[in-house]
Each structure stands twice: as C-alpha cells, then as structure tokens.
N, C-alpha and C. Protein backbone atom coordinates (compact mmCIF):
# COMPACT_ATOMS: atom_id res chain seq x y z
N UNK A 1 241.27 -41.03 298.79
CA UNK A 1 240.31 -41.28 299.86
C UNK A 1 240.42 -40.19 300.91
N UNK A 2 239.35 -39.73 301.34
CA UNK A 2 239.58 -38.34 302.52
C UNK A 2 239.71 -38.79 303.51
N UNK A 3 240.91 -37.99 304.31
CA UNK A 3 241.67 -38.44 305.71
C UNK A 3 240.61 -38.36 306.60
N UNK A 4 240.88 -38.56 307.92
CA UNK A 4 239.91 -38.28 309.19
C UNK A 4 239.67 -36.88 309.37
N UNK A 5 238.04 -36.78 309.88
CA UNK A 5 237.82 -34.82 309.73
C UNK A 5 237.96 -34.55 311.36
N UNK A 6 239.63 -34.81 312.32
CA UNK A 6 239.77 -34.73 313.31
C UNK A 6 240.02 -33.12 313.25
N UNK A 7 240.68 -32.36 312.31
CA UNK A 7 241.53 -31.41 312.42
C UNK A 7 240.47 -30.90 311.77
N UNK A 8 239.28 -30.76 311.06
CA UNK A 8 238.30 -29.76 311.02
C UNK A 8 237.02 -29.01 312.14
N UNK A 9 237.45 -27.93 311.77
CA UNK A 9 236.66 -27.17 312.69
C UNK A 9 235.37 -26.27 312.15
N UNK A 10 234.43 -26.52 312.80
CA UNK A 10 233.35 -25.67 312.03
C UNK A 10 233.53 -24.17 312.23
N UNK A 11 233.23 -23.23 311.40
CA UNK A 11 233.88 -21.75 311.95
C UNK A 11 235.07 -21.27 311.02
N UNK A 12 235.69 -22.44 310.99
CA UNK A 12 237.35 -22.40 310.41
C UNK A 12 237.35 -22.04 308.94
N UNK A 13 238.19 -20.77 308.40
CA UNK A 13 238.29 -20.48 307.11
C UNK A 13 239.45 -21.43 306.62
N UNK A 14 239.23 -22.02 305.47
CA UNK A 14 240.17 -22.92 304.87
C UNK A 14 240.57 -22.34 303.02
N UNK A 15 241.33 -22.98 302.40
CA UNK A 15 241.35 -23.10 300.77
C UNK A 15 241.05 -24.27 300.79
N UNK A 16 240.30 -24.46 299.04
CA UNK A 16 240.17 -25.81 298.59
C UNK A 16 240.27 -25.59 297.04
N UNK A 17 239.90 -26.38 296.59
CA UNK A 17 240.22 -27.11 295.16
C UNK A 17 238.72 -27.73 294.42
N UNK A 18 237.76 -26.68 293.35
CA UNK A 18 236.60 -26.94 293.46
C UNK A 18 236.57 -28.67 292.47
N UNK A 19 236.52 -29.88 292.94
CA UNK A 19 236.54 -31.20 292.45
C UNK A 19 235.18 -31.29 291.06
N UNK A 20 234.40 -30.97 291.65
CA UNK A 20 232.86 -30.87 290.67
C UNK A 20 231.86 -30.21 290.82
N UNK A 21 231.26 -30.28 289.89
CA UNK A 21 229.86 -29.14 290.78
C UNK A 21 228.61 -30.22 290.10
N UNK A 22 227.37 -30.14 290.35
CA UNK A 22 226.05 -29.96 290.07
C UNK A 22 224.98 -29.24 290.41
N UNK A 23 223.82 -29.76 290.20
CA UNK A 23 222.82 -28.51 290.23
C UNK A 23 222.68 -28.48 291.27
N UNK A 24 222.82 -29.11 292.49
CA UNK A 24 222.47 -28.76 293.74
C UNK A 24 223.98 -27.63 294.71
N UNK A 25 224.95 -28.07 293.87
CA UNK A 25 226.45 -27.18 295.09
C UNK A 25 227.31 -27.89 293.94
N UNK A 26 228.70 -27.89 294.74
CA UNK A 26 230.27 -28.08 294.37
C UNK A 26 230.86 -28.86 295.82
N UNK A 27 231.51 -29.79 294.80
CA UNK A 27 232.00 -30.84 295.76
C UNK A 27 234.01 -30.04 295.65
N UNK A 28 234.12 -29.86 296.95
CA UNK A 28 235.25 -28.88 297.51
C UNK A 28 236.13 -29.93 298.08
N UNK A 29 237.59 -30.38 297.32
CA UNK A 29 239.05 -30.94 298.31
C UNK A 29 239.50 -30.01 299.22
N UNK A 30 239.60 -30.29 300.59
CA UNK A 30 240.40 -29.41 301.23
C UNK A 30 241.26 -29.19 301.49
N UNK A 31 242.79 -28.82 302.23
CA UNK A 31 243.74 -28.75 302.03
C UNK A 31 244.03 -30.18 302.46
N UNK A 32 243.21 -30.70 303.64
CA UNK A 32 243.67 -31.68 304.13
C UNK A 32 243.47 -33.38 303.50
N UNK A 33 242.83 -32.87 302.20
CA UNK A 33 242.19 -34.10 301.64
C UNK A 33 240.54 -34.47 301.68
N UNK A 34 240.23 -34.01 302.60
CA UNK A 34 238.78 -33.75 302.63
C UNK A 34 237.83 -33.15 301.81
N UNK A 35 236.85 -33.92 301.54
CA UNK A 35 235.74 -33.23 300.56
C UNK A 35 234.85 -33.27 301.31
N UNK A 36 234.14 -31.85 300.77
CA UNK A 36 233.32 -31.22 300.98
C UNK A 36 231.97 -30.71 300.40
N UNK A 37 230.62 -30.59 301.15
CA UNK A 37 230.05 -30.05 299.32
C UNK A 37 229.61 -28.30 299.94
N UNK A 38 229.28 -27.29 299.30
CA UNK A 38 228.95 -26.46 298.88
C UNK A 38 227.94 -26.04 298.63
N UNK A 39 226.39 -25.79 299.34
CA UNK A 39 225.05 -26.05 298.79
C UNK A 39 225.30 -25.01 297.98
N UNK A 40 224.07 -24.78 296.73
CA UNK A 40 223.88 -23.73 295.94
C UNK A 40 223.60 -22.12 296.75
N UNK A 41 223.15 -22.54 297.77
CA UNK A 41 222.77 -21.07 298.20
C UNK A 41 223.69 -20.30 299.58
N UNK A 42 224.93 -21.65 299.47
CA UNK A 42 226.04 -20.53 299.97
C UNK A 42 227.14 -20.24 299.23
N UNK A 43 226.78 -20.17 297.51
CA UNK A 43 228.07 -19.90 296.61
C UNK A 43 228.12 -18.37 296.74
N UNK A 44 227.13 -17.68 296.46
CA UNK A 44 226.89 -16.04 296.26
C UNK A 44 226.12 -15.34 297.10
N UNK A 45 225.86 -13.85 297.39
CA UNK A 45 225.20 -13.20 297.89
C UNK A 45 224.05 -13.20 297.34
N UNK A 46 223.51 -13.54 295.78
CA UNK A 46 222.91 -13.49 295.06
C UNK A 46 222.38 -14.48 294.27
N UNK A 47 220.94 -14.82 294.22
CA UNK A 47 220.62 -15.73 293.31
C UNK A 47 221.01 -16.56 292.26
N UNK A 48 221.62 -18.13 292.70
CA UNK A 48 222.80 -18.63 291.65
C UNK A 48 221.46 -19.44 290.88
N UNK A 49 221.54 -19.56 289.76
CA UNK A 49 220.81 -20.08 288.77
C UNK A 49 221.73 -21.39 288.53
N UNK A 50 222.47 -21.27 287.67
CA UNK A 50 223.18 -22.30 287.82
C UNK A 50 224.54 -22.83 288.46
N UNK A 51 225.73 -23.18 288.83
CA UNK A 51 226.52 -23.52 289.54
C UNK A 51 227.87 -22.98 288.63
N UNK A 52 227.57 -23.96 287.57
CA UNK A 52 229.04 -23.26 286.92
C UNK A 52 228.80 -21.56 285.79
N UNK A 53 227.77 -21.16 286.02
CA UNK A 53 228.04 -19.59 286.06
C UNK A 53 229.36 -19.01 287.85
N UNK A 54 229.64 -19.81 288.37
CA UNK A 54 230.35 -19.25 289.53
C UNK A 54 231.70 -19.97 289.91
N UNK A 55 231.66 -21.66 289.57
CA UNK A 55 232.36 -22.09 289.44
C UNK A 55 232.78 -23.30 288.75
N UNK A 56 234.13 -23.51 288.36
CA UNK A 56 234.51 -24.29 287.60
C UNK A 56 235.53 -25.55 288.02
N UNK A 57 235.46 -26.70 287.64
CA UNK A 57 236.56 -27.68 288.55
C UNK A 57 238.06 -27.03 287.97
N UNK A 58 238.56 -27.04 289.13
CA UNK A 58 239.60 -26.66 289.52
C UNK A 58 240.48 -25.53 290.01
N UNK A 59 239.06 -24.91 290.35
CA UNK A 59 239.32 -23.27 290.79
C UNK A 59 239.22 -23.40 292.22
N UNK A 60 240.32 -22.80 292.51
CA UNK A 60 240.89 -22.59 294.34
C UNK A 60 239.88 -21.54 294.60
N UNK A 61 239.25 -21.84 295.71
CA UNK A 61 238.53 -21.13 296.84
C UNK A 61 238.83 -21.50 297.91
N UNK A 62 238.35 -20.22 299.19
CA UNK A 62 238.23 -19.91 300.59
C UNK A 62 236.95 -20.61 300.89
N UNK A 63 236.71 -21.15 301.79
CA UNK A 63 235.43 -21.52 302.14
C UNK A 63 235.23 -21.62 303.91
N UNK A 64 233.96 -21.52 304.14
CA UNK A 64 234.06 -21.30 305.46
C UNK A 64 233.09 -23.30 306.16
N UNK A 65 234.31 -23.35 307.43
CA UNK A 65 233.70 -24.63 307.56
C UNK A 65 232.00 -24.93 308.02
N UNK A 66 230.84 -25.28 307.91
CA UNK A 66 230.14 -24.62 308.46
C UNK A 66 229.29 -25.88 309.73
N UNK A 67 229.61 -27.13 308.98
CA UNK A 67 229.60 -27.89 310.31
C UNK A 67 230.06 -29.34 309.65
N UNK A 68 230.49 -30.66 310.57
CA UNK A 68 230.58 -31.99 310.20
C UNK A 68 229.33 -32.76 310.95
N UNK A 69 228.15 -33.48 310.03
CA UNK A 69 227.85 -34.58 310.41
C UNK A 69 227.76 -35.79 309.58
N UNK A 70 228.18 -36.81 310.51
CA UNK A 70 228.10 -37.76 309.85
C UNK A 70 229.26 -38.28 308.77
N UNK A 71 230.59 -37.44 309.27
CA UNK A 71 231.27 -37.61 307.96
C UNK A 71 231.03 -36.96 306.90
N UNK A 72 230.29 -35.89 307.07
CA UNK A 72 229.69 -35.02 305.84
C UNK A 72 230.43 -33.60 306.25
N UNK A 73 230.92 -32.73 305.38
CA UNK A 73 231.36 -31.69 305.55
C UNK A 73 230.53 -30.20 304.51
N UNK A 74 229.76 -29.98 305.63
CA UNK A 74 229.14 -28.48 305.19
C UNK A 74 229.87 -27.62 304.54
N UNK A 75 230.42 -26.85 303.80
CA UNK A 75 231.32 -25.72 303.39
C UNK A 75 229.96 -24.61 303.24
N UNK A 76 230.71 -23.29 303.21
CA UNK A 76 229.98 -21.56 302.21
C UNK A 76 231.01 -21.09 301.83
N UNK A 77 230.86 -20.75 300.75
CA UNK A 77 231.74 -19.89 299.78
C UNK A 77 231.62 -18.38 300.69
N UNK A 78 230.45 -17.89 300.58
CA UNK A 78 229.73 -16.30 300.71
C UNK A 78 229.73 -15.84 302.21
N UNK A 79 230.08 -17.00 303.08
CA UNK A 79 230.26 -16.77 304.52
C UNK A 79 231.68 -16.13 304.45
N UNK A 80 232.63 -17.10 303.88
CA UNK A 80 234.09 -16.69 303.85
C UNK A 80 234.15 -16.20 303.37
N UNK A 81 233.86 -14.77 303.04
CA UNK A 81 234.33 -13.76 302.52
C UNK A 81 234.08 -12.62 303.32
N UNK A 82 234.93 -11.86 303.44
CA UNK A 82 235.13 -10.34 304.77
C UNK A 82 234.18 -9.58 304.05
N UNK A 83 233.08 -9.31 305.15
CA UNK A 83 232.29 -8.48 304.70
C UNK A 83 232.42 -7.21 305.13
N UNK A 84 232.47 -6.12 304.25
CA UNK A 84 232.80 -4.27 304.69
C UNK A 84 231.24 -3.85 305.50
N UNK A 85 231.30 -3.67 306.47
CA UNK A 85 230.51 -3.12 307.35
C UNK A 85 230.07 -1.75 306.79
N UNK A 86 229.10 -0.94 306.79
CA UNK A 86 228.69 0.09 306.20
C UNK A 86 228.69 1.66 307.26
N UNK A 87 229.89 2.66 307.01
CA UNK A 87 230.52 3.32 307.50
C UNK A 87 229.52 4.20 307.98
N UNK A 88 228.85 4.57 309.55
CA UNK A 88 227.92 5.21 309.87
C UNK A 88 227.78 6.72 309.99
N UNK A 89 227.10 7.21 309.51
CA UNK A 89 227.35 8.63 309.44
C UNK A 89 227.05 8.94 310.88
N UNK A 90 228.06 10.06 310.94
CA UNK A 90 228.50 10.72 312.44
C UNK A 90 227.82 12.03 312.86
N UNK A 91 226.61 12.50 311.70
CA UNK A 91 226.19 13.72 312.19
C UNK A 91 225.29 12.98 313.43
N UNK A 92 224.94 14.44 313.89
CA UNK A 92 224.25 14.96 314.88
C UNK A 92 223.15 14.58 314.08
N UNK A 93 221.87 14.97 315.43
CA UNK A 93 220.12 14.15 314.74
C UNK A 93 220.13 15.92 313.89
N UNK A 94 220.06 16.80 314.51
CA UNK A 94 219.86 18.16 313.79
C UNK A 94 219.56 17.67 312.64
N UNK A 95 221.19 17.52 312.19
CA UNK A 95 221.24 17.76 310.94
C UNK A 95 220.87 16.59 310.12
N UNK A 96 220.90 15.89 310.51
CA UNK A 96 219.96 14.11 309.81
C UNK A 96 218.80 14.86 309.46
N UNK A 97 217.88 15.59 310.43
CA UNK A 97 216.37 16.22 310.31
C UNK A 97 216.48 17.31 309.56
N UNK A 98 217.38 18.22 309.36
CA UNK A 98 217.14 18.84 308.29
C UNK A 98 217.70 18.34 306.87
N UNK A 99 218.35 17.52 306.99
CA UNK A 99 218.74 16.77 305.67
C UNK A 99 217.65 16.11 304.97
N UNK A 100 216.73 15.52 305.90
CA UNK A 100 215.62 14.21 305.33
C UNK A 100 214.15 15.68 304.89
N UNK A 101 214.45 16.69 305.83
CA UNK A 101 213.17 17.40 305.65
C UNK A 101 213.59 17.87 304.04
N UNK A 102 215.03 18.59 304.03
CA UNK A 102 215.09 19.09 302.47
C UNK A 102 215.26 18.67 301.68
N UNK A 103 215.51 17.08 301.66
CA UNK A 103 215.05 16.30 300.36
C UNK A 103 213.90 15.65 300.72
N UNK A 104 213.22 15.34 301.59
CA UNK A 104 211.62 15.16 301.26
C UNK A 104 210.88 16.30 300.74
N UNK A 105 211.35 17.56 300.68
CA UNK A 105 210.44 18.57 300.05
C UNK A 105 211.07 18.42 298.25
N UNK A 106 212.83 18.57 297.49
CA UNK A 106 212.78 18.72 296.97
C UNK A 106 211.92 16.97 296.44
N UNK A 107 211.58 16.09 296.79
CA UNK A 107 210.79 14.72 296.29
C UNK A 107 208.96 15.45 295.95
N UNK A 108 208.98 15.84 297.16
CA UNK A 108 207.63 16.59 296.94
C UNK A 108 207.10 17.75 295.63
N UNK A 109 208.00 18.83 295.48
CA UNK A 109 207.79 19.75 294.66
C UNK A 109 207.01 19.35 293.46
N UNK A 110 207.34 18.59 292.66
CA UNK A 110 206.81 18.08 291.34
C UNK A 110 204.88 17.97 291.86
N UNK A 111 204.95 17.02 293.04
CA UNK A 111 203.73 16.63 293.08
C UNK A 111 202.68 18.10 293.51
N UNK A 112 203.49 18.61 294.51
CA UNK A 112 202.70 19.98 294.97
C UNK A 112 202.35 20.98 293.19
N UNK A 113 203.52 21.10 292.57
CA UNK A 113 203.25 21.69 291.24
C UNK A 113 201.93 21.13 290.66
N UNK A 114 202.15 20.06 290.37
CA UNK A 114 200.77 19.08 289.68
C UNK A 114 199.37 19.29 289.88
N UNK A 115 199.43 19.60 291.45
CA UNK A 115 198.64 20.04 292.40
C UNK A 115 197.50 21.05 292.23
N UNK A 116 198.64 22.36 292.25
CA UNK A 116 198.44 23.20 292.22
C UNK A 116 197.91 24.04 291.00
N UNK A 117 197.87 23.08 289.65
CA UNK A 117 197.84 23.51 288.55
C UNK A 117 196.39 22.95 288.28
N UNK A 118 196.60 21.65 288.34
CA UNK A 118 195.05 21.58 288.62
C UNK A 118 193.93 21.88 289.18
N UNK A 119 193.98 22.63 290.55
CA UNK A 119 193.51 23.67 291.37
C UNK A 119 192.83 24.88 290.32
N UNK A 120 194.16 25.55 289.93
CA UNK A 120 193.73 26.39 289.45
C UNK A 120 192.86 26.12 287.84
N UNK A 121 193.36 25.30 287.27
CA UNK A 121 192.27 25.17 285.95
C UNK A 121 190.91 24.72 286.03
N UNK A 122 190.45 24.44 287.84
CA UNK A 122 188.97 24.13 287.76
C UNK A 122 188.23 25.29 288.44
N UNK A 123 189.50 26.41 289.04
CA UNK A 123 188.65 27.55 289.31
C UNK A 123 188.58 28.40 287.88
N UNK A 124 188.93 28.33 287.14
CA UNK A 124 188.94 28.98 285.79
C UNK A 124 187.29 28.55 284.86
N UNK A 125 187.38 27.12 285.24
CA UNK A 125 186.89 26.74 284.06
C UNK A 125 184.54 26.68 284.84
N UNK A 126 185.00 27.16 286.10
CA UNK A 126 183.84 27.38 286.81
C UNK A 126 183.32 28.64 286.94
N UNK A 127 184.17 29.67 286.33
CA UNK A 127 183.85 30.80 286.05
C UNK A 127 182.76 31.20 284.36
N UNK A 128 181.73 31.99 284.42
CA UNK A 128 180.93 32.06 284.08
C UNK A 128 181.96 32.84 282.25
C-alpha cells in the first residue's frame, strides 16, 4: 500500500522501479513506496508508439516529480534527464557574415550553372 506523499516534492528528481506499463504511461514505485504513473508523452524526447518499446517492469529509472493531486502522482522520465545545452559559437558577427555569405554562394553555384546554360542554348537556337 503507498505511504503518505508528505515527503514528495514536485521538481524533485527521484529513482523508481517501473511496476507496469500500458498504452497510456507506466505505473512507477518510488523509493518511498509510492506509485506513480508516467504519461506516454513524458517517456522520450521522441514519439513513443508504444510503451514497452522503452520500458519494461522492473527497470529502475530517474524520474522527475512533476506534481501531486489528489493523491495522484505525476512523474517524466524525459524531464529527468540533464539536458547538454548547445555550445555557442564565439565568433565575431564578421565572420558569422562571411561564413553564411560563402556557403550561401557555394548552395547557389549549381543553380546559377543551370541558369546560365540555359541562357545560352536559347541564344543559339534563335540564331538564324
């Protein structure tokens, strides 16, 4: 039977113990005895089709608390997990602007070629 959810905190990263799953989430023991469920769309970053493509009863996970009502305990898998921030490049604008200008031209070339070829085979073909 699950203890009182005095000592849960929403926010709070915990482990648990995945109890079951169905098509809607995974019903999560927590350390403290508490279950939890898991909706489907906070298991992955990515479109879960089904539940146990991700998990299986009795596989330990991190989960993040995400609120209590009612005696009901919210969990996310995909919250609790440290996300790597994406390392910002340190140039100067200069060189950002000449970087984007010389690969927007080499993107361009092909089409200017294409262009240009066709140009010329309708001044050819208008000649007497």
């Amino acid at each position: 039977m699950p203890t009182e959810q005095k000592d849960i905190i929403p926010g709070q990263i915990i482990e648990g113990v995945v109890q079951g799953t169905t098509k809607f989430g995974a019903f999560i023991q927590l350390e403290n005895g508490t279950v939890g469920l898991v909706h489907i769309s906070e298991i992955a970053d990515t479109y879960v089709r089904d539940v146990k493509d991700y998990l299986q009863a009795g596989d330990r996970v991190r989960v993040k608390i995400l609120n209590v009502r009612e005696g009901k305990v919210g969990l996310s898998i995909k919250q609790a997990r440290e996300r790597e921030r994406p390392k910002k490049d340190k140039g100067n604008l200069d060189d950002k602007l000449t970087r984007f200008f010389k690969e927007s031209d080499e993107r361009l070339q092909p089409l200017k070629l294409t262009k240009e070829t066709k140009r010329r085979n309708k001044s050819f073909s208008d000649t007497p």
